[in-house]
Protein backbone atom coordinates (compact mmCIF):
# COMPACT_ATOMS: atom_id res chain seq x y z
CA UNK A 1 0.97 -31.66 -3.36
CA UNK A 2 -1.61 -32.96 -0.60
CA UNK A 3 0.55 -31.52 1.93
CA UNK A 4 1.20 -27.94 0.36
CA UNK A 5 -2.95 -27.94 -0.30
CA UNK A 6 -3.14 -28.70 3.24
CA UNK A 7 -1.02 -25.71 4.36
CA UNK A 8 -2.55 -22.83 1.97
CA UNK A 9 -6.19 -23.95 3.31
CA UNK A 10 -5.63 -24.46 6.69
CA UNK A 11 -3.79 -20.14 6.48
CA UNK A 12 -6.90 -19.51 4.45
CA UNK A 13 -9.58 -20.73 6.57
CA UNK A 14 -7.38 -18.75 9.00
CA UNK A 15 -7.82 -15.57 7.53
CA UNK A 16 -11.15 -16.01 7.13
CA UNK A 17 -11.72 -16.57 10.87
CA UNK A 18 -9.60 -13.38 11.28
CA UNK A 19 -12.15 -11.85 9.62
CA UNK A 20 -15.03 -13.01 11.64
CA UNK A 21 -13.29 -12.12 15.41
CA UNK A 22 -12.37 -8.55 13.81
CA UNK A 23 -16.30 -8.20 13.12
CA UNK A 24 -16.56 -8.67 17.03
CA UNK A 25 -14.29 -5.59 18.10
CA UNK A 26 -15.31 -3.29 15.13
CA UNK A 27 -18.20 -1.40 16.91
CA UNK A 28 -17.34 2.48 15.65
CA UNK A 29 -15.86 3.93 12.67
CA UNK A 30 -12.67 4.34 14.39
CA UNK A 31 -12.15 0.66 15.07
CA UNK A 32 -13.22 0.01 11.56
CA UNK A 33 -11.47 2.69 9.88
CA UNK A 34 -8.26 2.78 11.87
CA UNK A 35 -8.00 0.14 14.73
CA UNK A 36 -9.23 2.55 17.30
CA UNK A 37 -5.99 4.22 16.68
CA UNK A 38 -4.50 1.68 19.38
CA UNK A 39 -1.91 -0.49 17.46
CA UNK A 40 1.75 -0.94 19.20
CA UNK A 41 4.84 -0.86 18.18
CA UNK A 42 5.12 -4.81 17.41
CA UNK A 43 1.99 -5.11 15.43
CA UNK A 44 2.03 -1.40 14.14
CA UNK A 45 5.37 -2.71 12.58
CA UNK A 46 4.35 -5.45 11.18
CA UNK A 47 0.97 -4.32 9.76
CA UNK A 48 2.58 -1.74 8.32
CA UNK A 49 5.76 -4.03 6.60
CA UNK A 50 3.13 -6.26 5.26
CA UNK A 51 1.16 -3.17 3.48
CA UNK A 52 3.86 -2.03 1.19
CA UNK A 53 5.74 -5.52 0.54
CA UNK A 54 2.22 -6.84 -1.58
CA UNK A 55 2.41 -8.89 -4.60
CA UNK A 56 4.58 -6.38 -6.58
CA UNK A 57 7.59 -6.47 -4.53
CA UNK A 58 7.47 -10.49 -3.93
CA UNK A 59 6.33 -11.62 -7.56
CA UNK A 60 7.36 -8.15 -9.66
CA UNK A 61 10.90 -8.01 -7.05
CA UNK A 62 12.01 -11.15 -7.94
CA UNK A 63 11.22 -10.98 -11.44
CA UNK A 64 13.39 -7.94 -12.04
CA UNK A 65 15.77 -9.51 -9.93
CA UNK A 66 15.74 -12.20 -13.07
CA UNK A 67 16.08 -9.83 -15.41
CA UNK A 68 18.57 -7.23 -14.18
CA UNK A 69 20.33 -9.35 -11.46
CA UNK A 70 21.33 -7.57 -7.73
CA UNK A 71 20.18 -4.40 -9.23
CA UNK A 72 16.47 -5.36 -9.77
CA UNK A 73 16.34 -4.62 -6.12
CA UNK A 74 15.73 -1.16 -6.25
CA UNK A 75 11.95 -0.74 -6.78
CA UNK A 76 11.18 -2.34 -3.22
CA UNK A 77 14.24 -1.04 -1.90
CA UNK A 78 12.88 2.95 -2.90
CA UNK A 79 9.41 1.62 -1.20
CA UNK A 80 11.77 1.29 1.80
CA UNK A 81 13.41 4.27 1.31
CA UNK A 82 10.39 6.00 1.28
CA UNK A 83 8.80 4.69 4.29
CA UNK A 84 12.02 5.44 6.14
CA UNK A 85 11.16 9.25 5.37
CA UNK A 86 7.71 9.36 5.78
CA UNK A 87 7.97 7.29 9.77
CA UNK A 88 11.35 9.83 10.53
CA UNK A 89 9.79 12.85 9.60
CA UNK A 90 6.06 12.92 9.01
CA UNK A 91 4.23 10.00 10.54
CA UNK A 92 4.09 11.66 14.32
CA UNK A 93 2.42 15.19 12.45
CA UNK A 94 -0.21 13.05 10.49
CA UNK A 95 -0.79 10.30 13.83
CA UNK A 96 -1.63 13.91 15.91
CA UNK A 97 -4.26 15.25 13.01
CA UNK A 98 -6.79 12.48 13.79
CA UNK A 99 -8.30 12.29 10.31
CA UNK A 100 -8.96 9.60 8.48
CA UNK A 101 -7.99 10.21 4.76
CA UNK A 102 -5.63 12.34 3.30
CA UNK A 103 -7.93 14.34 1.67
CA UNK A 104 -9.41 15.27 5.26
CA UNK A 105 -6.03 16.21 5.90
CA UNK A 106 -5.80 18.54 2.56
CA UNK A 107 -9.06 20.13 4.26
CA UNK A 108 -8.06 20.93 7.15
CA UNK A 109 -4.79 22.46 5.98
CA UNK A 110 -6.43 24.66 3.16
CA UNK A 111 -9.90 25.56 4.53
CA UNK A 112 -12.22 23.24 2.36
CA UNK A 113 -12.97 22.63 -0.91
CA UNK A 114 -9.94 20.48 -2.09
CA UNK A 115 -11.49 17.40 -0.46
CA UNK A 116 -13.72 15.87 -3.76
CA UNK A 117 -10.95 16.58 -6.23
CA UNK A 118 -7.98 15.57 -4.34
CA UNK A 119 -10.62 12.48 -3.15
CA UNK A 120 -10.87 10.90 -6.89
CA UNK A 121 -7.06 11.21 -7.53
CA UNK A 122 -6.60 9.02 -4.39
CA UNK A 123 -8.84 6.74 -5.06
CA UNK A 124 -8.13 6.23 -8.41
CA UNK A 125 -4.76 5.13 -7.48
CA UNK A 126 -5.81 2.95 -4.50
CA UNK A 127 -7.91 1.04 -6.83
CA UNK A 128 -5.45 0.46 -9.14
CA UNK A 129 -3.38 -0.54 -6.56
CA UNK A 130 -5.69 -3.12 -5.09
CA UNK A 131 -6.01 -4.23 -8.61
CA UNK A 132 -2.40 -4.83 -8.76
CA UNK A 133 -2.28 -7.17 -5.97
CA UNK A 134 -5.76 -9.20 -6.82
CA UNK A 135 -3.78 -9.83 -10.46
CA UNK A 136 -0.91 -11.86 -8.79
CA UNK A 137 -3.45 -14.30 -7.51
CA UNK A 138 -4.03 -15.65 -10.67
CA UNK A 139 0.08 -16.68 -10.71
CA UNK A 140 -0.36 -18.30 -7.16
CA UNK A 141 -3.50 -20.21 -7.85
CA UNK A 142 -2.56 -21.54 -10.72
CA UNK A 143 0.83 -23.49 -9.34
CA UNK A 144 -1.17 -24.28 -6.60
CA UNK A 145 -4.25 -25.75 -7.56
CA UNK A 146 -4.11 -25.15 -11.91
CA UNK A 147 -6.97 -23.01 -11.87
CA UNK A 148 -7.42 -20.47 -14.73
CA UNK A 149 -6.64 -16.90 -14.35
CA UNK A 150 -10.31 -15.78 -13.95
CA UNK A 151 -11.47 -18.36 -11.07
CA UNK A 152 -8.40 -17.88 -9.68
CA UNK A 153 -8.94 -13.78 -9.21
CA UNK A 154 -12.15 -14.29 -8.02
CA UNK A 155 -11.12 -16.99 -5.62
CA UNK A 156 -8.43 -14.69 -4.35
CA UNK A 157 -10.15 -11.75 -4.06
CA UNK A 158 -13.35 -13.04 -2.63
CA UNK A 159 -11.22 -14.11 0.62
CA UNK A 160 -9.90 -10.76 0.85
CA UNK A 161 -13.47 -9.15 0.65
CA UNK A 162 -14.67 -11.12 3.22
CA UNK A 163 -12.49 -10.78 5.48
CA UNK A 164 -11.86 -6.92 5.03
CA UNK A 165 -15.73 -6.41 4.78
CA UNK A 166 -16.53 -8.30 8.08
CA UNK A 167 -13.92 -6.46 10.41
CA UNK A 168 -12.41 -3.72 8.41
CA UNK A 169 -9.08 -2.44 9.76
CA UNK A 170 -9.16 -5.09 13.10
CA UNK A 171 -9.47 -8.04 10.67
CA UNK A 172 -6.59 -6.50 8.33
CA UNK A 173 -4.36 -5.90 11.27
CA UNK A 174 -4.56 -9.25 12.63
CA UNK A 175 -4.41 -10.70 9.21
CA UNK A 176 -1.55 -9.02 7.98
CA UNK A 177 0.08 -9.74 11.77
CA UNK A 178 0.26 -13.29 9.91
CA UNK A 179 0.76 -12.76 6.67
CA UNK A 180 4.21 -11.01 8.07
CA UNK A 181 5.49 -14.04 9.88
CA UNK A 182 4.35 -16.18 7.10
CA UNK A 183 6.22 -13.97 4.76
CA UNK A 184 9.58 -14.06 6.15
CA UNK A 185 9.53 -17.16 7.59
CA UNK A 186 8.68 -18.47 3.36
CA UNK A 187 10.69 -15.72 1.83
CA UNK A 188 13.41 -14.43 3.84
CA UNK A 189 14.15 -17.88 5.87
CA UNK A 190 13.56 -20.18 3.52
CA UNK A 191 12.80 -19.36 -0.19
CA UNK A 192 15.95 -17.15 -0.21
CA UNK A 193 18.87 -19.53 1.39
CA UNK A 194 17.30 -22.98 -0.85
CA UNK A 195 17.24 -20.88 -3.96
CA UNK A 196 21.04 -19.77 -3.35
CA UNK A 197 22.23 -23.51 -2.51
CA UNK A 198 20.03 -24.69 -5.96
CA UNK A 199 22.00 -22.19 -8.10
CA UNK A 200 25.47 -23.53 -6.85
CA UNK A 201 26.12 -20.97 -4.60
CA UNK A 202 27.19 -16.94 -5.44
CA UNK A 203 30.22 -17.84 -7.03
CA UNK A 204 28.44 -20.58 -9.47
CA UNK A 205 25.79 -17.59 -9.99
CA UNK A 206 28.53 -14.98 -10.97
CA UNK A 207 30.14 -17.42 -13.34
CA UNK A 208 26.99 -18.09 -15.29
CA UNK A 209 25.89 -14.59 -15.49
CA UNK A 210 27.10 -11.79 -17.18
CA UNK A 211 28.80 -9.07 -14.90
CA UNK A 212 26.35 -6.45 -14.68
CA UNK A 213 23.65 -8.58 -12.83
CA UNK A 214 26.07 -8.10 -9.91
CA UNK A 215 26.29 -4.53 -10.26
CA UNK A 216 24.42 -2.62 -7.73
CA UNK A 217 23.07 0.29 -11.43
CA UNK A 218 22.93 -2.13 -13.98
CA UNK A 219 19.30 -1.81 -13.95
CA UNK A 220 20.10 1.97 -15.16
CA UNK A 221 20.40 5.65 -13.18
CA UNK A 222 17.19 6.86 -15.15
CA UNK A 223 15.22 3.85 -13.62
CA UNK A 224 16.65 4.54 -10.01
CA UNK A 225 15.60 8.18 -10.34
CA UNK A 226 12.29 7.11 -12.24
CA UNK A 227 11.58 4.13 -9.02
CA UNK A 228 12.98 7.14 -6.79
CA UNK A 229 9.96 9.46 -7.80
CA UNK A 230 7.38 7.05 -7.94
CA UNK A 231 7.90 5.07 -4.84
CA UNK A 232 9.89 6.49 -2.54
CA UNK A 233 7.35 9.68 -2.86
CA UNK A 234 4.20 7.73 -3.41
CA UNK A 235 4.88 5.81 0.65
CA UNK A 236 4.76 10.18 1.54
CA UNK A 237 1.67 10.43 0.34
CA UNK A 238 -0.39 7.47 -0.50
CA UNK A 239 -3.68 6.84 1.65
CA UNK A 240 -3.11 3.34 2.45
CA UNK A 241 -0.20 3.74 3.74
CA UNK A 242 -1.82 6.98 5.99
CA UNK A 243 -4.45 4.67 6.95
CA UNK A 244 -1.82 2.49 9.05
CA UNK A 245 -0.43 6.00 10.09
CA UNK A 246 -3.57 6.26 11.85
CA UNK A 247 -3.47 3.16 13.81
CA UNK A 248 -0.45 3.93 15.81
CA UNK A 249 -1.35 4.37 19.35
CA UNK A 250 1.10 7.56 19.52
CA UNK A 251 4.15 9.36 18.12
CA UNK A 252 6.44 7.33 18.87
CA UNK A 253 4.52 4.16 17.68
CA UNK A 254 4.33 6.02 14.30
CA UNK A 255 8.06 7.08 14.34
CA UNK A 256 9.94 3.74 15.18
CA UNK A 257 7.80 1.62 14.62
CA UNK A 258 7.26 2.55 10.74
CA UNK A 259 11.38 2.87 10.76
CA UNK A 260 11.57 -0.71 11.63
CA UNK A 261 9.52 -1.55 8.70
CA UNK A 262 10.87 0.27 6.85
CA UNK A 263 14.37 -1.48 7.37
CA UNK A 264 12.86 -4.54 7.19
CA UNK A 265 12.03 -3.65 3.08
CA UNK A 266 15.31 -2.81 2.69
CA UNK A 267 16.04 -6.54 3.85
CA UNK A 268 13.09 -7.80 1.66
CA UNK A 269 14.44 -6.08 -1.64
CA UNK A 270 17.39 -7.29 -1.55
CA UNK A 271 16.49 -11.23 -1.03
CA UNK A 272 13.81 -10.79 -3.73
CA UNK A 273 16.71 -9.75 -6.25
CA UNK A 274 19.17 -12.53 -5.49
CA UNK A 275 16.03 -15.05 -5.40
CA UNK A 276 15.49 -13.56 -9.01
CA UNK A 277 18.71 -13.77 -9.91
CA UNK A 278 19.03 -17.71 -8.89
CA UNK A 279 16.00 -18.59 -10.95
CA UNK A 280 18.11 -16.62 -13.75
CA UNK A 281 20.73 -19.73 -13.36
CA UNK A 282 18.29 -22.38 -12.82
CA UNK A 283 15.72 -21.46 -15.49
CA UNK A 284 17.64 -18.92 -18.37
CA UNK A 285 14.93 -19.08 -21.11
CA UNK A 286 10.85 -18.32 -19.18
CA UNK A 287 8.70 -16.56 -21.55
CA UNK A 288 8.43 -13.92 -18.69
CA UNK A 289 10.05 -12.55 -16.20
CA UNK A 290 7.19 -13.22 -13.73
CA UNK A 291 6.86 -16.43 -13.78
CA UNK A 292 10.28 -16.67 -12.04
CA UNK A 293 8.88 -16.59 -8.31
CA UNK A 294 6.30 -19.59 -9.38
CA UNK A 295 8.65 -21.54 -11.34
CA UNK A 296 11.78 -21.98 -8.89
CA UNK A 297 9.32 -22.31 -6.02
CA UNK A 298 7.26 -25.22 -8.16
CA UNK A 299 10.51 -26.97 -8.91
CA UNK A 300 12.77 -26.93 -6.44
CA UNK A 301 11.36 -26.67 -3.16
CA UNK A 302 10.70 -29.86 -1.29
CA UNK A 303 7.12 -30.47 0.19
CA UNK A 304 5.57 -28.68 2.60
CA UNK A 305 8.08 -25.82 2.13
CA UNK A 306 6.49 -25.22 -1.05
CA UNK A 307 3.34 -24.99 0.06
CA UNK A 308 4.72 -22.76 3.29
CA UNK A 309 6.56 -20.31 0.71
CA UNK A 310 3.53 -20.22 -2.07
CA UNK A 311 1.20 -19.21 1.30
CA UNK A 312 3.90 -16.87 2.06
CA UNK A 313 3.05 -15.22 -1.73
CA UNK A 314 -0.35 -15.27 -0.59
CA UNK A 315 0.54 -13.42 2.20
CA UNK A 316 2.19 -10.86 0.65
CA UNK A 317 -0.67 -10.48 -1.89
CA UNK A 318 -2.96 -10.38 0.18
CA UNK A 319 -2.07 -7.60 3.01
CA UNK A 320 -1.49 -5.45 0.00
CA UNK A 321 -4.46 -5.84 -1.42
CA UNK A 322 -6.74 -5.90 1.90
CA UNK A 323 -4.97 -2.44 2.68
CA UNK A 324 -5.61 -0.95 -0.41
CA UNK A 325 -8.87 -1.90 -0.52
CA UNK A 326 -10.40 0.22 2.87
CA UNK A 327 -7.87 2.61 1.68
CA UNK A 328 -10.22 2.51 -1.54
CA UNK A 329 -13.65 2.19 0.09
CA UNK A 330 -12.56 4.77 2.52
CA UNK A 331 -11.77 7.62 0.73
CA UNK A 332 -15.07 6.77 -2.03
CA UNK A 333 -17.10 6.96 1.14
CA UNK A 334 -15.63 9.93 2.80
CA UNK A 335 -14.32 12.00 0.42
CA UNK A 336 -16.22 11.41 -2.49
CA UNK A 337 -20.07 10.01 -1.60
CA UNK A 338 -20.59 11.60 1.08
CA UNK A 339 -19.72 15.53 0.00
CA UNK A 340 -21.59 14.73 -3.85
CA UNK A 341 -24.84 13.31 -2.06
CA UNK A 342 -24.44 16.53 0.27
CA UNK A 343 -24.14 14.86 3.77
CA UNK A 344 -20.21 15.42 4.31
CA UNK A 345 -19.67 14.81 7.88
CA UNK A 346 -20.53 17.41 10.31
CA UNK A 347 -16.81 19.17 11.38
CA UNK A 348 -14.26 17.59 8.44
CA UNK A 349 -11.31 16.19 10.05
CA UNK A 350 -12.21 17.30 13.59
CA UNK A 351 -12.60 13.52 14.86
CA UNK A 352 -15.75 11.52 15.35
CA UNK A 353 -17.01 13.41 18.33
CA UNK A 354 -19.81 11.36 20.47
CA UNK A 355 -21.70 9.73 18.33
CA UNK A 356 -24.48 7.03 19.56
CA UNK A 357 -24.71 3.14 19.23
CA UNK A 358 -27.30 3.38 16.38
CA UNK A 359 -24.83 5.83 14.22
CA UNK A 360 -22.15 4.45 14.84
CA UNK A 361 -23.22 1.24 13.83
CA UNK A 362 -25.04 2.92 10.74
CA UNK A 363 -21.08 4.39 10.01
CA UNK A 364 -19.87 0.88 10.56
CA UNK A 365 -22.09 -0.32 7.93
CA UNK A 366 -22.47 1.83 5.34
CA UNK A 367 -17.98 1.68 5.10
CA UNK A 368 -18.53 -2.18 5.36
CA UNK A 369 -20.91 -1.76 1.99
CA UNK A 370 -18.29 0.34 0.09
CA UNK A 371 -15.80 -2.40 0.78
CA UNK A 372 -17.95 -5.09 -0.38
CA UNK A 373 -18.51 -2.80 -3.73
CA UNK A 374 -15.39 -1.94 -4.23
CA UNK A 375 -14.08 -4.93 -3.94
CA UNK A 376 -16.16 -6.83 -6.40
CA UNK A 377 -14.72 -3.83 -8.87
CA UNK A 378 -11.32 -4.58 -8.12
CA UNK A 379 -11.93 -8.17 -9.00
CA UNK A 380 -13.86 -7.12 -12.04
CA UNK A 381 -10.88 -4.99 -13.19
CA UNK A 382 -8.32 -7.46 -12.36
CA UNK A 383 -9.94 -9.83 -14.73
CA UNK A 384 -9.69 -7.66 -17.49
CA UNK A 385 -6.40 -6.19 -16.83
CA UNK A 386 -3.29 -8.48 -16.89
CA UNK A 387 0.19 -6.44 -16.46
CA UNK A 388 1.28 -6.11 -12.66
CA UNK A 389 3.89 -3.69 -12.97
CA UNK A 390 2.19 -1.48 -15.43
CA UNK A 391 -1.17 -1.33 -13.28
CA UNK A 392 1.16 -0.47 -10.78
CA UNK A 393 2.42 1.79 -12.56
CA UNK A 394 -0.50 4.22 -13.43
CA UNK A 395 -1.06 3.86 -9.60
CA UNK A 396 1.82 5.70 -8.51
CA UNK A 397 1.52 7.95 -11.79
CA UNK A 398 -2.19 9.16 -10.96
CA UNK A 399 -1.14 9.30 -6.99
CA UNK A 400 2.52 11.42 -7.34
CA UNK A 401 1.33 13.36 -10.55
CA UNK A 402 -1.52 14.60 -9.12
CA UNK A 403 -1.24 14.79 -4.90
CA UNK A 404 2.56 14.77 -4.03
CA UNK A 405 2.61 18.60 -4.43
CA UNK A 406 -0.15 19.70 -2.87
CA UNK A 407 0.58 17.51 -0.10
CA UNK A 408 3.52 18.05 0.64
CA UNK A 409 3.54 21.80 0.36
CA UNK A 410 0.68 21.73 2.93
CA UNK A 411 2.93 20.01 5.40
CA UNK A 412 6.11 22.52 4.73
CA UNK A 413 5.23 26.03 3.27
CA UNK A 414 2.91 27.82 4.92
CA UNK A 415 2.01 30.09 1.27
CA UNK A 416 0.40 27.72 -0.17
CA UNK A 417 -3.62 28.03 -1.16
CA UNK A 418 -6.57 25.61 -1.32
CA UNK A 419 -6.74 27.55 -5.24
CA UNK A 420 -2.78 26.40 -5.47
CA UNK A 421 -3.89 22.67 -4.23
CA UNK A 422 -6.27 22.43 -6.30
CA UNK A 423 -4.72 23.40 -9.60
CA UNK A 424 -1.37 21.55 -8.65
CA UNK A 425 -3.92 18.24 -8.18
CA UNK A 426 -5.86 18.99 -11.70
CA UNK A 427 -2.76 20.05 -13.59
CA UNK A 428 -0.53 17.42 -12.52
CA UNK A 429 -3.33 14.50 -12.91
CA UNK A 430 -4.30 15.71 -16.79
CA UNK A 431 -0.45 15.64 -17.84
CA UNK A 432 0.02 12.25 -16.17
CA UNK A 433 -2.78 10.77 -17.56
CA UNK A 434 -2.00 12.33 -21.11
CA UNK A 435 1.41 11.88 -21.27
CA UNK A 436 1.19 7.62 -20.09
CA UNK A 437 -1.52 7.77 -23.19
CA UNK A 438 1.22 9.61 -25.47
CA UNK A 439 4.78 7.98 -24.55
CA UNK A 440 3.44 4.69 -22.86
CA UNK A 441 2.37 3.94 -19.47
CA UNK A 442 5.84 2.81 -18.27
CA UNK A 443 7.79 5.96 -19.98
CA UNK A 444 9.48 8.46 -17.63
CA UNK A 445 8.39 10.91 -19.05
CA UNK A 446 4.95 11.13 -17.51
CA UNK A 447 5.87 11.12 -13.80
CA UNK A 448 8.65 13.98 -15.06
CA UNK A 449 6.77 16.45 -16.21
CA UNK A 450 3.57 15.66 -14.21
CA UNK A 451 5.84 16.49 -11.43
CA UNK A 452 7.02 19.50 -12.83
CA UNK A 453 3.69 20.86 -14.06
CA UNK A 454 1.98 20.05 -10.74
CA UNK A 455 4.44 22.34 -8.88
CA UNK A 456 4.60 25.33 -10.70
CA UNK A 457 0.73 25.55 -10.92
CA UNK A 458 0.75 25.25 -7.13
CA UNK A 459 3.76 27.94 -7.14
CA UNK A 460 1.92 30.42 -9.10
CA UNK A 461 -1.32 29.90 -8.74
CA UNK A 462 -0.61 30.07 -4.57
CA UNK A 463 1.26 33.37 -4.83
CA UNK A 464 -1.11 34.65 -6.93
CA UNK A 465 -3.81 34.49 -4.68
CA UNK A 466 -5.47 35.53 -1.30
CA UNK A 467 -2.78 33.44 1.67
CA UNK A 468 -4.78 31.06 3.74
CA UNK A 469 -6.65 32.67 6.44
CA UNK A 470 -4.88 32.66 9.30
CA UNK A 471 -7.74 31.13 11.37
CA UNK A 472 -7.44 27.97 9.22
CA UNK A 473 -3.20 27.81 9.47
CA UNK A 474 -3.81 28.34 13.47
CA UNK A 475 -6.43 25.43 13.60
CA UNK A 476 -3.97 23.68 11.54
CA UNK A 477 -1.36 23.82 13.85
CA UNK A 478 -3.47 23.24 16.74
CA UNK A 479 -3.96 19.87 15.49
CA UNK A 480 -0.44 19.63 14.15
CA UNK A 481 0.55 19.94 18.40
CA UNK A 482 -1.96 16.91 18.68
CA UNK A 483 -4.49 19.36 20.34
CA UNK A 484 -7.39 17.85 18.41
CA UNK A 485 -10.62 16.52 19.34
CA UNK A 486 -10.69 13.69 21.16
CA UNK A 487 -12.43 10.30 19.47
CA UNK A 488 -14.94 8.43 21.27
CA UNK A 489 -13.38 6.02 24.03
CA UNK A 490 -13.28 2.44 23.56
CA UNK A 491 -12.67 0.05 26.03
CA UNK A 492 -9.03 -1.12 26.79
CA UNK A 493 -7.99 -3.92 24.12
CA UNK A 494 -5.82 -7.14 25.73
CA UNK A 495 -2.82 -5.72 26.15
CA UNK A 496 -0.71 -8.83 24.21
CA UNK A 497 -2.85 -7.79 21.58
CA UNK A 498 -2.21 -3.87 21.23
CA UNK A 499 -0.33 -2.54 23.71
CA UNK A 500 2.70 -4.52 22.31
């Protein structure tokens, strides 16, 4: 293994120093927060791949490719399907608002006051989600280097709070610029073709298998349309993924550029499936379904590939969890500290403005502090949490239960209220959370009639009140034309860099 160690520290001492040059260029709160709002097509599609494909849809796609077959591809292929949507035909209307969180966004469409509210549903689930990914270390630590499941975590995770806290979104961007090549050069090029040959090929695999893991349902319609609700709406509306919205240098950026990734997790969900479903033929009998991805790579890759691929897991785990984690420290600074201790941000949502050196390097700091803290939470909670799919899970629950509504009805009906939002995001969070405490966190029936509950409170409780004032909706679509406030300038970045 001398040569696999040799690979995973040299890409971790790697990220690390990714960390430390992103500290250089992060000198405002939009270069920490959001790049500068500068990224290119090239890296803005590869940051924004690397986000949503975490350790979920590598470990958790592979292992319900080994338990449902071909069909186990359709949780990472809805993530796809959803990010398709959201870069086709929202990404250039949020890139032109210039905010920074969604709940900014929920401001400035409703006049106020749905900012703290909407602020703890989001951040709930970006927590979560950050916990999600910080749990799959333990798996990848442990074929690497046998480390228990607790040192593991907080080996993992202190890398990724490091190197997020030094450089905040520069350090991420560059980092997950990596962690995508990595990943489908271990994955896509590799993992995926050796596992295939190991099995005996597709038509060994289909003769040792029963028929339905070759059917594109035989994971079940329900699940689809469960997977279909939860993902493919949660990339809409999820702050993380809004957060890499904001990076794109322009409309277009946002538009093709999050369409190419968004293909490219179509690719991804498929190879994870048939991955899972040669470890199915290889290995028949694991105690658990997600110990696939470790197992075949442990076994049967030769060395130096294994240690290429297991970095490649990393990877994935990692750009997922760095993402949710500013998403995370973002909107608990913005959204939530800022407007309880009284000092929200002069103009919500209308840009930074001018600000000088010494604030802007007092905003720099203080979000650099919430990432530190919230990070040492999400370790905390990964340690006592084990399930990846069910943290997951209550993730998207808390973050389509409680926001998709509101959100969306912002963007497309102009009737809606700020007394509508907020009841859709109160009513809609309580029956989640009740219902996953009722039926079972991975039921349907939560996410059904959270959904369902969440709209007709914003139906009624919209109509039955006072319309927005039109001041607010013309503001709204001031910014909506990309007529906002201009940010502070920063000087040009090398173009190879961002201006790809």
């Amino acid at each position: 293994m001398a040569v696999d160690y040799a690979v995973i520290v040299v890409y971790l001492a790697g990220m690390l120093a990714m960390g430390w040059w992103g500290m250089r260029r992060a000198k405002s709160k939009s270069d920490f927060l959001v790049a500068g709002r500068r990224l290119g097509p090239w890296m803005y599609s590869g940051t924004m791949a690397a986000i949503v494909l975490g350790g979920a849809s590598t470990i958790g796609g592979v292992g319900l490719g080994y338990k449902y077959g071909l069909s186990g591809a359709w949780m990472v292929f809805t993530i796809g399907l959803g990010l398709l949507a959201l870069s086709v035909f929202f990404s250039a209307r949020i890139a032109r608002l210039k905010v920074y969180t969604v709940s900014e966004m929920l401001d400035l469409r409703y006049g106020g006051r749905a900012g703290v509210i909407s602020g703890v549903v989001m951040w709930a689930y970006t927590l979560m989600l950050a916990v999600t990914s910080t749990i799959a270390y333990a798996t990848i630590f442990d074929v690497l280097f046998g480390l228990n499941r607790t040192v593991a975590i907080v080996l993992g995770g202190a890398i990724v709070v490091a190197y997020s806290t030094l450089g905040g979104m520069w350090s991420i961007t560059l980092t997950d610029m990596v962690q995508f090549v990595v990943k489908t050069i271990g994955v896509l090029l590799l993992l995926l073709p050796i596992a295939v040959v190991k099995a005996g090929g597709f038509g060994e695999m289909k003769a040792k298998l029963p028929t339905e893991y070759f059917s594109p349902f035989g994971i079940g319609g329900e699940t689809i349309f469960t997977y279909v609700l939860i993902y493919t709406f949660g990339m809409l509306i999820g702050q993380d993924i809004w957060q890499r919205v904001f990076t794109a240098r322009g409309d277009k950026v946002a538009r093709w550029g999050g369409t190419v990734a968004g293909t490219y997790c179509l690719v991804y969900a498929l190879a994870g499936a048939v991955i899972g479903t040669a470890a199915k033929v290889l290995y028949p009998n694991l105690a658990s379904q997600d110990d696939a991805f470790a197992t075949i790579v442990k076994d049967e890759l030769p060395m130096g590939v294994r240690g290429l691929v297991l970095a490649a897991a990393l990877a994935a785990v990692m750009s997922t969890s760095s993402g949710a984690l500013i998403a995370c420290a973002t909107v608990a600074n913005n959204d939530i500290w800022s407007r309880l201790r009284g000092a929200g941000r002069k103009g919500k949502g209308q840009g930074e403005g001018e600000t000088g050196a010494s604030d802007a390097h007092d905003e720099v700091r203080g979000n650099r502090l919430f990432i530190l803290i919230m990070g040492i939470g999400v370790v905390v909670i990964a340690i006592a949490l084990n399930n990846v799919v069910e943290a997951l899970t209550v993730a998207y629950n808390l973050l389509v239960g409680g926001l998709l509504v509101p959100i969306l009805g912002g963007l497309l009906w102009k009737r809606g209220t700020v007394y509508g939002a907020l009841c859709a995001v109160v009513v809609g969070g309580v029956t989640v959370v009740a219902l996953m405490a009722g039926y079972g966190i991975l039921a349907n029936q939560p996410i059904y009639y959270g959904l369902l509950s969440s709209l007709a409170a914003y139906l009624i409780v919209s109509l039955a009140t006072k319309p927005t004032d039109e001041a607010v909706l013309a503001e709204w679509r001031r910014r909506l034309a990309g007529e906002g406030d201009e940010e502070e300038s920063d000087p040009p970045v090398v173009s190879g860099l961002v201006h790809s």
